[in-house]
N, C-alpha and C. Protein backbone atom coordinates (compact mmCIF):
# COMPACT_ATOMS: atom_id res chain seq x y z
N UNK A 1 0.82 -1.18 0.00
CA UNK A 1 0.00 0.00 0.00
C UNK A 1 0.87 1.26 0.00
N UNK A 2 2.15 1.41 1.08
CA UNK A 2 2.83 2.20 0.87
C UNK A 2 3.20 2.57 -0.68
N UNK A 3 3.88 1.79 -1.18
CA UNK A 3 4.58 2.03 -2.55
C UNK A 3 3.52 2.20 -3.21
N UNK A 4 2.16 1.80 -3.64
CA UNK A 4 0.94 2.38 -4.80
C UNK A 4 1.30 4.25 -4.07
N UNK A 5 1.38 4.27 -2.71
CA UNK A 5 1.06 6.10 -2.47
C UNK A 5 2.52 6.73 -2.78
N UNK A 6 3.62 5.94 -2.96
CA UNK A 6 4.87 6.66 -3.81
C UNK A 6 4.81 6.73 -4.64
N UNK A 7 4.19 5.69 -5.31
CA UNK A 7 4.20 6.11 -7.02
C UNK A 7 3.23 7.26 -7.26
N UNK A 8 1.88 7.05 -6.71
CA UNK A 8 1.29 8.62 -7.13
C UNK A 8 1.66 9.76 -6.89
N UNK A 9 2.38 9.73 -6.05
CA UNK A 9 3.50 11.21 -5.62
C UNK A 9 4.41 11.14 -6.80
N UNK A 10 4.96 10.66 -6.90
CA UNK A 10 6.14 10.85 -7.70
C UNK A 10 5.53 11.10 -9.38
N UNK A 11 4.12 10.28 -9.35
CA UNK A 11 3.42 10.62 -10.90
C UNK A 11 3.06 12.07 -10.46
N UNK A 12 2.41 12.67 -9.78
CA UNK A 12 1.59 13.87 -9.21
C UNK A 12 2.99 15.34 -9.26
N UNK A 13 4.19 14.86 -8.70
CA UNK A 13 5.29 15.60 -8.64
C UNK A 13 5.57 15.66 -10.20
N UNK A 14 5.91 14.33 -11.12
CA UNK A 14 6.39 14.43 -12.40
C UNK A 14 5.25 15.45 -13.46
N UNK A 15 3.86 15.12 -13.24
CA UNK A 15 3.17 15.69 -13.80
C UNK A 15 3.06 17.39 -13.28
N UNK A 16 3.32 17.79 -12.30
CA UNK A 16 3.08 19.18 -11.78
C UNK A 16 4.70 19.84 -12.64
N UNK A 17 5.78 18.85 -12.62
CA UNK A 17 6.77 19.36 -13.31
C UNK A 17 7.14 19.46 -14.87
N UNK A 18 6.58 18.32 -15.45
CA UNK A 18 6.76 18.59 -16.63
C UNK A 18 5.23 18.94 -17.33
N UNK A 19 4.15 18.54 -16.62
CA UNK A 19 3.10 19.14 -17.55
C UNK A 19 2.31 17.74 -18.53
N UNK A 20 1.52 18.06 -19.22
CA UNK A 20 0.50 16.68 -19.93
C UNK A 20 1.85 16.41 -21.08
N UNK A 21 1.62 15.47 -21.49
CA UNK A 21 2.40 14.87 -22.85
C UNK A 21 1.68 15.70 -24.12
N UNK A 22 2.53 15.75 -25.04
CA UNK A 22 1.92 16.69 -26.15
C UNK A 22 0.46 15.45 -26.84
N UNK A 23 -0.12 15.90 -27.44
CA UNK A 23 -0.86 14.63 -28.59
C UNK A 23 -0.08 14.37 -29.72
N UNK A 24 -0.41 13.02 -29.57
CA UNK A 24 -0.06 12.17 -30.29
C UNK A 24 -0.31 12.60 -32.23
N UNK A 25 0.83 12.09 -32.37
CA UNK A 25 0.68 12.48 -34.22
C UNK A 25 0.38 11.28 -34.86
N UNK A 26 -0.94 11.19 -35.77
CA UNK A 26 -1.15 10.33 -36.38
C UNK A 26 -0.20 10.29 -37.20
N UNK A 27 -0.41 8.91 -38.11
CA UNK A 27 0.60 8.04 -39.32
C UNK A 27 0.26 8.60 -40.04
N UNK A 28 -1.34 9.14 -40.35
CA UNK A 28 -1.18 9.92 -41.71
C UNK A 28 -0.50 11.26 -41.49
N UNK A 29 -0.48 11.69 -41.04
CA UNK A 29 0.46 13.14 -40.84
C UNK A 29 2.13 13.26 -40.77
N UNK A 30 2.71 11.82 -40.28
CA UNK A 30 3.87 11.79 -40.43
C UNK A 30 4.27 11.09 -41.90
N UNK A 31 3.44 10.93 -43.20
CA UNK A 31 3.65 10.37 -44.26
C UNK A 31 3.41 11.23 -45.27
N UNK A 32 3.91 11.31 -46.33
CA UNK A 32 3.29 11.57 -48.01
C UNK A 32 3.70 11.11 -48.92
N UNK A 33 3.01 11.41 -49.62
CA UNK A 33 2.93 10.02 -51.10
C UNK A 33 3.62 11.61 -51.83
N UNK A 34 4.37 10.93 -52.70
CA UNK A 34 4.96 11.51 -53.40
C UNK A 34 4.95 11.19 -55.16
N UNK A 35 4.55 11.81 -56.40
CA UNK A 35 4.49 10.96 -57.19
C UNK A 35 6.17 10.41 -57.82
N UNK A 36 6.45 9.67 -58.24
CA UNK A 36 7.86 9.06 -59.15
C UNK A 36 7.64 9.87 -60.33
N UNK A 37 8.88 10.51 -60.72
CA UNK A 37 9.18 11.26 -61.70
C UNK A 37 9.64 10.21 -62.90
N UNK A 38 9.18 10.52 -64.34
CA UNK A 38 8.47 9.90 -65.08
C UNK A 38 9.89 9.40 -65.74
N UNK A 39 9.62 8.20 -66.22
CA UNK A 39 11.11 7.33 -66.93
C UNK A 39 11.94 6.24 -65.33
N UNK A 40 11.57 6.79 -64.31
CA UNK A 40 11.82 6.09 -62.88
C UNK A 40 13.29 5.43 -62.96
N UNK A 41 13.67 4.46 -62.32
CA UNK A 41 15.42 4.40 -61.74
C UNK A 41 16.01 3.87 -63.28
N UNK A 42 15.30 3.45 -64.25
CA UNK A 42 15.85 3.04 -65.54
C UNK A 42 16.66 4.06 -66.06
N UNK A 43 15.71 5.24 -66.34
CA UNK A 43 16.06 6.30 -67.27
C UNK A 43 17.62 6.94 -66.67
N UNK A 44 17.90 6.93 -65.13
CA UNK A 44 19.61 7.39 -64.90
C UNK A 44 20.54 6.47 -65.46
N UNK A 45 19.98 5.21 -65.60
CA UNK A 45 21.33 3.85 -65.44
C UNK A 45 22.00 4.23 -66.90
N UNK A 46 23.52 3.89 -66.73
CA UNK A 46 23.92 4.36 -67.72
C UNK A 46 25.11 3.02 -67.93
N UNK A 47 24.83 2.00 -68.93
CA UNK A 47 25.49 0.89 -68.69
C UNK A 47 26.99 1.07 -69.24
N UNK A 48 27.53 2.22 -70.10
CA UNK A 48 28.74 2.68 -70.49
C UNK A 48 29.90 3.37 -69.31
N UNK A 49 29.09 3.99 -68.98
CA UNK A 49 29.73 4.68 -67.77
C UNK A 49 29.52 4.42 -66.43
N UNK A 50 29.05 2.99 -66.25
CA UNK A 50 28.70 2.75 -64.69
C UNK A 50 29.86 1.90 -64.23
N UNK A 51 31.40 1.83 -65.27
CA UNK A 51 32.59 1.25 -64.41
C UNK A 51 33.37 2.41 -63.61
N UNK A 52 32.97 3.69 -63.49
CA UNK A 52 33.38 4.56 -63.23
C UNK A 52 33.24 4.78 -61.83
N UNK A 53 32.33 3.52 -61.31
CA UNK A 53 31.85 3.77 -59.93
C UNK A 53 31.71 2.45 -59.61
N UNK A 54 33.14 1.59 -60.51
CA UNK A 54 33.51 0.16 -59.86
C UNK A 54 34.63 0.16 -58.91
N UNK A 55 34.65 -0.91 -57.61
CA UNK A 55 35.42 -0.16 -56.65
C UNK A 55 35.71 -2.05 -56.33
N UNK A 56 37.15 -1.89 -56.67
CA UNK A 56 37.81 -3.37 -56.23
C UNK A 56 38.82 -3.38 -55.06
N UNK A 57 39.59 -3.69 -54.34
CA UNK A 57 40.36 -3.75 -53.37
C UNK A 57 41.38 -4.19 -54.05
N UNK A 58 41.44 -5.22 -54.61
CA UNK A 58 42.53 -5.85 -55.47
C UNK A 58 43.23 -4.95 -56.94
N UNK A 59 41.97 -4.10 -57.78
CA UNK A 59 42.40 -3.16 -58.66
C UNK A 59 42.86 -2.31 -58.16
N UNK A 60 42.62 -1.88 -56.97
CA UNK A 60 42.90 -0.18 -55.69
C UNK A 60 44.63 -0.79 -55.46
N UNK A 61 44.84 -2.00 -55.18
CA UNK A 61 46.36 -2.61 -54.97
C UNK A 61 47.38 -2.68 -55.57
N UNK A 62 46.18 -2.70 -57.18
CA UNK A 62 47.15 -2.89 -58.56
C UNK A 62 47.61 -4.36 -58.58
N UNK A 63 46.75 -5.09 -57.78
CA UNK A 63 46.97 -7.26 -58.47
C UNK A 63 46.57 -7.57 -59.13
């Protein structure tokens, strides 16, 4: 019985000190749809120039 009347003190003290919790943010409010810009991850790939951003340990060594 003691300890249920510490904890409401200490809730009663925490709440007189910091105050209510803000409200809660819904999921739709922390989201947006965005549309994909048209031609999508195809249209960057560039199969001529994509050794330019090949990365070996063994070529970096020169073996």
């Amino acid at each position: 019985m003691n300890k249920e009347l510490t904890t409401d003190a200490a809730a009663a003290v925490r709440h007189a000190r910091y105050g209510r919790l803000p409200e809660r943010i819904r999921f739709e409010d922390m989201t947006e749809e965005v549309e994909a810009a048209d031609g999508g991850v195809n249209a960057s790939y560039d199969p001529e120039g994509s050794w330019k951003f090949y990365s070996c340990l063994a070529l970096d060594l020169g073996l």
